[in-house]
N, C-alpha and C. Protein backbone atom coordinates (compact mmCIF):
# COMPACT_ATOMS: atom_id res chain seq x y z
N UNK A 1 6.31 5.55 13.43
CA UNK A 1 5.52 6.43 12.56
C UNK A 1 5.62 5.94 11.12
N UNK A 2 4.46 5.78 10.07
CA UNK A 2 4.37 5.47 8.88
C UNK A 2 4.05 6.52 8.09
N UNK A 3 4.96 7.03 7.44
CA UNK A 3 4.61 8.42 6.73
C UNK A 3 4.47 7.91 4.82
N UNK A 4 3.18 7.96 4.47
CA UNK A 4 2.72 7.44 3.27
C UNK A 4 2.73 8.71 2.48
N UNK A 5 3.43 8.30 0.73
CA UNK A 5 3.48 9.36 -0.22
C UNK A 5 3.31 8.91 -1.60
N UNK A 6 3.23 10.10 -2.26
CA UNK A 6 2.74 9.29 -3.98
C UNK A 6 1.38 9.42 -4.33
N UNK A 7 0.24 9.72 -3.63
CA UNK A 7 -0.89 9.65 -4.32
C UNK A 7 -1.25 10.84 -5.15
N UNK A 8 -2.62 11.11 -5.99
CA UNK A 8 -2.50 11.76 -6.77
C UNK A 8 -3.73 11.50 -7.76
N UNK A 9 -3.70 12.65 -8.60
CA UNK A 9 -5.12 12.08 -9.75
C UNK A 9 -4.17 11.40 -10.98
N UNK A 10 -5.09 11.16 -11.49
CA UNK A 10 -4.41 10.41 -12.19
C UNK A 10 -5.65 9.55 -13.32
N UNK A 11 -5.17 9.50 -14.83
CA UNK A 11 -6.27 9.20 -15.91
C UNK A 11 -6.24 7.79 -15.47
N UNK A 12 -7.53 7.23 -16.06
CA UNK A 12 -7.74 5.38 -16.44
C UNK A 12 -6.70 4.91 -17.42
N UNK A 13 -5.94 4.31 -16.47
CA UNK A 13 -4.50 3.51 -17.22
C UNK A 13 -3.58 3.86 -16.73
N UNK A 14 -3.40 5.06 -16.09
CA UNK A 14 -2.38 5.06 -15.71
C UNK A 14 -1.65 4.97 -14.39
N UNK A 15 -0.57 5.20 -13.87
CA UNK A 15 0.03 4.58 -13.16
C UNK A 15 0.70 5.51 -11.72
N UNK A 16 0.53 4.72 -10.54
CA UNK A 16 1.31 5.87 -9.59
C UNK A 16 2.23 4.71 -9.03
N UNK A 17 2.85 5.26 -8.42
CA UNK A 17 3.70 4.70 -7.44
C UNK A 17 3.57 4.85 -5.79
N UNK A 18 3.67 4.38 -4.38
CA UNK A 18 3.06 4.89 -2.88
C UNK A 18 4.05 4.36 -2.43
N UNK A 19 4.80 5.42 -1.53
CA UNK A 19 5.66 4.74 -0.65
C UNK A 19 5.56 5.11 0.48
N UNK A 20 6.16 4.36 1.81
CA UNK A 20 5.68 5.02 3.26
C UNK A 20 7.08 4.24 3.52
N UNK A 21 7.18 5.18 4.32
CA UNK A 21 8.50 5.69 4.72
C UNK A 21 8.46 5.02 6.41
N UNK A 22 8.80 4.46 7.03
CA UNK A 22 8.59 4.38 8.29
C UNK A 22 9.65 4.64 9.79
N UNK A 23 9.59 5.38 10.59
CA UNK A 23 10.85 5.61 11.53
C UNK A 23 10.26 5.05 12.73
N UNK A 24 10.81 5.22 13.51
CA UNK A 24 10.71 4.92 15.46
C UNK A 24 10.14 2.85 15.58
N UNK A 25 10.12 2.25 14.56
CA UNK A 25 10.25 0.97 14.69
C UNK A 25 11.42 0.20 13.63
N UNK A 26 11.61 -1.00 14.10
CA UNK A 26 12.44 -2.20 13.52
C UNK A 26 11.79 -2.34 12.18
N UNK A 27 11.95 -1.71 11.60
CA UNK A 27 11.36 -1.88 10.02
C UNK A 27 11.27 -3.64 9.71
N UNK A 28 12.73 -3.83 9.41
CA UNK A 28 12.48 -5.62 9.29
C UNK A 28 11.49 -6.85 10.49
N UNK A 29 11.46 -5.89 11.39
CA UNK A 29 10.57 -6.92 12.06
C UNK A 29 9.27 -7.27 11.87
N UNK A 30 8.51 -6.32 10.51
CA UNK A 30 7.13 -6.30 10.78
C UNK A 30 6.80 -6.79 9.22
N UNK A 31 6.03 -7.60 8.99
CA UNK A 31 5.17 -7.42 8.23
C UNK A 31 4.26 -6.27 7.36
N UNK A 32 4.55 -6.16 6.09
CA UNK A 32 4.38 -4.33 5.61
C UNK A 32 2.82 -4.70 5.14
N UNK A 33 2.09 -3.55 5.38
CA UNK A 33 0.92 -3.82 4.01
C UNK A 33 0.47 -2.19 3.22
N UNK A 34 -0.25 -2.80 2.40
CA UNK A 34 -1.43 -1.69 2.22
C UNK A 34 -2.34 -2.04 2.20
N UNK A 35 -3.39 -0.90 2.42
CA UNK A 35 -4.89 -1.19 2.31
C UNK A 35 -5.52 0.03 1.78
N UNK A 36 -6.59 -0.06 1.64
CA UNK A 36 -7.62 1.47 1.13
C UNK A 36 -8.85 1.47 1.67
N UNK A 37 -9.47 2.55 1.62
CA UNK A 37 -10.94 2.67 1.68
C UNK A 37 -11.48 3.89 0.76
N UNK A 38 -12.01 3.38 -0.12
CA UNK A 38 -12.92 3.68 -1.11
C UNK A 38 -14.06 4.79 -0.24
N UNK A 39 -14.04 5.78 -1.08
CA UNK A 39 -15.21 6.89 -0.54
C UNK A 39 -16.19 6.00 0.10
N UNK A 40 -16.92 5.99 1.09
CA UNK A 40 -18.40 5.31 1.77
C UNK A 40 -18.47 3.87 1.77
N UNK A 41 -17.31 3.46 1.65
CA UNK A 41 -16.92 2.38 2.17
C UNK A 41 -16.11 1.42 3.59
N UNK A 42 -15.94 0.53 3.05
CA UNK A 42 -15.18 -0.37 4.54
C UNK A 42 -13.56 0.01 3.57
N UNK A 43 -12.40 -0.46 4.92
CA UNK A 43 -11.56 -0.07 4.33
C UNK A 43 -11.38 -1.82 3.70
N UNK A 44 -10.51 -1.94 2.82
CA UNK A 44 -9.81 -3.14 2.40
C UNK A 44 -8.25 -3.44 2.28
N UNK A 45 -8.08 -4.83 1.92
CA UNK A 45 -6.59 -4.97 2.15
C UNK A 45 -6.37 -4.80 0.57
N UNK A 46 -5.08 -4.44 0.19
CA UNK A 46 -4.49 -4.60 -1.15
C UNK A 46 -3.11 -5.48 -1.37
N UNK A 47 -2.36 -5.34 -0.37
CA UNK A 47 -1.21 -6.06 -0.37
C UNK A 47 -0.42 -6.11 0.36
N UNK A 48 0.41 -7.15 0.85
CA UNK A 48 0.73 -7.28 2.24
C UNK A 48 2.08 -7.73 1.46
N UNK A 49 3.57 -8.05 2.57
CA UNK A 49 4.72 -8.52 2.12
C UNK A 49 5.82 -8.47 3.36
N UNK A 50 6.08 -9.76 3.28
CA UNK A 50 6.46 -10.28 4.76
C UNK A 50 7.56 -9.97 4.89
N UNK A 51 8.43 -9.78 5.83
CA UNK A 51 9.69 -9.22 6.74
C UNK A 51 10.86 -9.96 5.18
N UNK A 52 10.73 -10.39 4.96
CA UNK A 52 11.86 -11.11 4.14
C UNK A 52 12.21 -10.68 3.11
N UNK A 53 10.73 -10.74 2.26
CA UNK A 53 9.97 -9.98 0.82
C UNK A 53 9.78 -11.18 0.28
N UNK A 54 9.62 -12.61 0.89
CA UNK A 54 9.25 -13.17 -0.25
C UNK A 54 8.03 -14.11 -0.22
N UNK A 55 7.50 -13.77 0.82
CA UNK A 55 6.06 -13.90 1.00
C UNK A 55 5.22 -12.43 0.47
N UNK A 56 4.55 -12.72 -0.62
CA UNK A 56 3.58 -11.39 -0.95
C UNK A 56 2.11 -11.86 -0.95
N UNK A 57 1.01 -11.33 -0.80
CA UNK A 57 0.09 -11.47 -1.16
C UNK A 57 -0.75 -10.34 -1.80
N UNK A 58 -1.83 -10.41 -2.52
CA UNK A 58 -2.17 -9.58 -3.30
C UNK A 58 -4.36 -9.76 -3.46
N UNK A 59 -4.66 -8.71 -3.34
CA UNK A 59 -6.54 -8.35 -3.89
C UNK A 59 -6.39 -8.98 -5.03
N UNK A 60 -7.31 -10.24 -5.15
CA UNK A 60 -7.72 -10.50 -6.30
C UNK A 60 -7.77 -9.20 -7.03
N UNK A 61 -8.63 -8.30 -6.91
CA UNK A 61 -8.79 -7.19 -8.32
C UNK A 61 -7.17 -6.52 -8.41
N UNK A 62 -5.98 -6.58 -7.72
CA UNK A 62 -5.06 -5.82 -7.76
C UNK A 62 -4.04 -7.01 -8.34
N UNK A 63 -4.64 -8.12 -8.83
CA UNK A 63 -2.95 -9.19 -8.97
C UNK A 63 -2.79 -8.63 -10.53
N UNK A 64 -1.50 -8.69 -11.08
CA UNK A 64 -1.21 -8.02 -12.22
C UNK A 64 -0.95 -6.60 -12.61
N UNK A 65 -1.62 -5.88 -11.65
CA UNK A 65 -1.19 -4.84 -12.19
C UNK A 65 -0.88 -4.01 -10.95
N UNK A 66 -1.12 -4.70 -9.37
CA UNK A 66 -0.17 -3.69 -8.81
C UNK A 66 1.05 -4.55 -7.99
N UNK A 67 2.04 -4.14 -7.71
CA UNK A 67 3.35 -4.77 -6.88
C UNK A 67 3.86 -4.00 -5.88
N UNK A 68 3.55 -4.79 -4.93
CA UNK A 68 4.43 -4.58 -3.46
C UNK A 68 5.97 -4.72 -3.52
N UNK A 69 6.45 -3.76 -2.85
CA UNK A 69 7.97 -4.06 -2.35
C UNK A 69 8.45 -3.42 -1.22
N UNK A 70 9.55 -3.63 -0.44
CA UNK A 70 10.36 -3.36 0.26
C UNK A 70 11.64 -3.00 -0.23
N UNK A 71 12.26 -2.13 0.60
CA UNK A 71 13.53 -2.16 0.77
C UNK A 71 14.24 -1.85 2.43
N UNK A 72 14.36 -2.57 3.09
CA UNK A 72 14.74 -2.82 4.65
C UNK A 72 16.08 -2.17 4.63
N UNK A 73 16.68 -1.74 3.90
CA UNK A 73 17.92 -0.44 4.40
C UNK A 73 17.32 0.78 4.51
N UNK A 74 16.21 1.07 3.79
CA UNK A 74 15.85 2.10 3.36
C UNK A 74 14.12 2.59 4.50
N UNK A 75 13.64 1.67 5.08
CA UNK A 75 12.96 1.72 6.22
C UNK A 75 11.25 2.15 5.08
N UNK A 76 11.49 1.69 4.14
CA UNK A 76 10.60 2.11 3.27
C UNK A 76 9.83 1.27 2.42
N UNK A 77 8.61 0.90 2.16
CA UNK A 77 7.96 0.11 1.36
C UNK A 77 6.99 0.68 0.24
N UNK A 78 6.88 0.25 -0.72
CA UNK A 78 6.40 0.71 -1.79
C UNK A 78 4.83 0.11 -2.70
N UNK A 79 4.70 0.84 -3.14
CA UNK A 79 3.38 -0.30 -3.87
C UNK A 79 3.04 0.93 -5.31
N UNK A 80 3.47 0.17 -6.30
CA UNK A 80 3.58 0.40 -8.07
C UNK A 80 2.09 -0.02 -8.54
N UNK A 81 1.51 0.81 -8.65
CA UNK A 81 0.03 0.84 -9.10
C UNK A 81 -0.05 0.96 -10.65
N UNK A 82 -0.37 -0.10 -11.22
CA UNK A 82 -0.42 0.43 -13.73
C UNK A 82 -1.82 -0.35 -13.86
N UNK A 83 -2.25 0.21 -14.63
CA UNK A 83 -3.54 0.21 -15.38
C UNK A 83 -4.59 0.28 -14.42
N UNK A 84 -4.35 1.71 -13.77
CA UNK A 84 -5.08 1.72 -13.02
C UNK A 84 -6.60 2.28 -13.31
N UNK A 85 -7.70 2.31 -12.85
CA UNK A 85 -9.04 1.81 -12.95
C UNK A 85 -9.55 3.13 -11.83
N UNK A 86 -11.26 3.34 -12.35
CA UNK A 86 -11.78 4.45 -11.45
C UNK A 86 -11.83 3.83 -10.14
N UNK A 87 -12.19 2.24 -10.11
CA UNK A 87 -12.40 1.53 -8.59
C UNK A 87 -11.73 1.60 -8.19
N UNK A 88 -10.01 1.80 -8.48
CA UNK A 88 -8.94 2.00 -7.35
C UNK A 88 -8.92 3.30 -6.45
N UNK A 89 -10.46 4.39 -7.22
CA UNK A 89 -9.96 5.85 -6.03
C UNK A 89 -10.07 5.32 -4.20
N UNK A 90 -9.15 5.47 -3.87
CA UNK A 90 -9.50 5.38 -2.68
C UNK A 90 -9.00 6.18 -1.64
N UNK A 91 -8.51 6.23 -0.26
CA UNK A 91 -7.43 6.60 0.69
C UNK A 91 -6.47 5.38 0.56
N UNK A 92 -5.13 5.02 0.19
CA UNK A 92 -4.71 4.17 0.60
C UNK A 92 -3.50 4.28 2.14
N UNK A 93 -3.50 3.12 2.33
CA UNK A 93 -3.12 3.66 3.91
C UNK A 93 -1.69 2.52 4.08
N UNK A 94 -0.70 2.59 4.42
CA UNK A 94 0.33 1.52 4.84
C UNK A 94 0.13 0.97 6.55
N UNK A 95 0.54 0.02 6.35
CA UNK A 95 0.27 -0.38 7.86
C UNK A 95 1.72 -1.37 8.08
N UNK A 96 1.60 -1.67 9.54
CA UNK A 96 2.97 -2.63 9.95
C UNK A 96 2.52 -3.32 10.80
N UNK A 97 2.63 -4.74 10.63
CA UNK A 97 2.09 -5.78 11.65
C UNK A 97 2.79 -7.46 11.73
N UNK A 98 2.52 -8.03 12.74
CA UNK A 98 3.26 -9.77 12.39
C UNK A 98 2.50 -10.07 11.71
N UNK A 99 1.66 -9.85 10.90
CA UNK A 99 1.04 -10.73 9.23
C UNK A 99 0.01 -9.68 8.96
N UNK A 100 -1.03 -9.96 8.02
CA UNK A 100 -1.35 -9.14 7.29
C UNK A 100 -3.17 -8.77 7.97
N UNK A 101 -3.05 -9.92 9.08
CA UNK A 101 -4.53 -9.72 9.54
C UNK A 101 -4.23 -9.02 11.22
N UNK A 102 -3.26 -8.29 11.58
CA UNK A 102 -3.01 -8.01 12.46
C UNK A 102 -2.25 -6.72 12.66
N UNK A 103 -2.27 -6.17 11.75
CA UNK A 103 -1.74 -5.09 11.60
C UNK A 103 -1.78 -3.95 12.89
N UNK A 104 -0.74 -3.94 13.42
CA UNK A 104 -0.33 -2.71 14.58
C UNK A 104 -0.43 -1.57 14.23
N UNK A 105 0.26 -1.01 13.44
CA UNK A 105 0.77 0.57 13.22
C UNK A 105 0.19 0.78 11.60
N UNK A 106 0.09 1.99 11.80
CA UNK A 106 -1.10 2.42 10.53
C UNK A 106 -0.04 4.21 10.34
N UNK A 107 -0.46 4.03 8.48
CA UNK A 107 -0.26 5.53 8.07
C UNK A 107 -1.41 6.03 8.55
N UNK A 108 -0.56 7.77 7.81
CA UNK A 108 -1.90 8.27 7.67
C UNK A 108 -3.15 8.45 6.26
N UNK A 109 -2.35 7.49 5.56
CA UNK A 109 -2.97 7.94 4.16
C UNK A 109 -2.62 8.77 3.40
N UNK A 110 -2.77 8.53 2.05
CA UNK A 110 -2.49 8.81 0.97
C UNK A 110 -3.57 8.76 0.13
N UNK A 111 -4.36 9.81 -0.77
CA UNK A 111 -5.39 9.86 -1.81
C UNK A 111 -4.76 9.52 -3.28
N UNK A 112 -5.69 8.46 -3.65
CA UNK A 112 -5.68 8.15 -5.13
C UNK A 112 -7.35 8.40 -5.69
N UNK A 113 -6.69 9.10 -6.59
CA UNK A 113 -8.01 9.23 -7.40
C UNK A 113 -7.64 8.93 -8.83
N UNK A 114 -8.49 8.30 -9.42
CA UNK A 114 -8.49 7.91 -10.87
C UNK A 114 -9.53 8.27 -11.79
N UNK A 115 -9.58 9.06 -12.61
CA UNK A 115 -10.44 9.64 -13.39
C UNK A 115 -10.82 8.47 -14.78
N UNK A 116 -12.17 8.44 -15.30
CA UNK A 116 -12.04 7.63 -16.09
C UNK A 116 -12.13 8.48 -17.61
C-alpha cells in the first residue's frame, strides 16, 4: 500500500513538500516515483529515484525546483516542490516499480493546487 501526503493550495512560488509512506512491500526493492495528472489531462511522470537513491531522474519542467528523495528505514519517499507554478496543479500520485516506465503499485493521490 502507498499512502501519499502533503498536498494542498498553495500561492505561485511557493512550496510543498509529498510524501508516501509505503507498507506491505520491500520498500528498497522498488524503484520510487511520482507522477501527476493535471485536471483533463493524461497523467505524467515527474520524478523517479532508484532503490539506491542515486539514480534520479527528473520532468524537464520540474529540474531545479523540485527534488526527489528516499529514506529506506523509514519505508517513505518524498518529493520537495519550490517555486511552484499554476501548471504544477495537479493529482500527484507515488508509484513503486523496477524503473520508472513500469511502475507496479500506485498511490492514491494527493491534490496540489497552485494559485497564481
Amino acid at each position: 500500500q502507498l499512502q501519499a501526503s502533503g498536498g494542498g493550495l498553495v500561492q505561485a512560488g511557493g512550496s510543498l513538500r509529498l510524501s508516501c509512506v509505503v507498507s506491505g512491500l520491500r520498500f528498497n526493492a522498488y524503484t520510487m516515483g511520482w507522477f501527476r495528472q493535471p485536471p483533463g489531462k493524461e497523467r505524467e511522470f515527474v520524478a523517479s529515484i532508484s532503490r539506491s537513491g542515486h539514480n534520479i531522474d527528473y520532468l524537464e519542467a520540474a529540474k531545479g525546483r523540485f527534488t526527489i528523495s528516499r529514506d529506506n528505514a523509514k519505508n517513505t519517499e518524498y518529493l520537495q516542490m519550490n517555486s511552484l507554478e499554476p501548471e504544477d496543479t495537479a493529482v500527484y500520485l507515488c508509484a513503486a516499480g523496477p524503473d520508472r516506465w513500469n511502475m507496479k503499485y500506485w498511490g492514491q493521490g494527493t491534490q496540489v493546487t497552485v494559485s497564481s
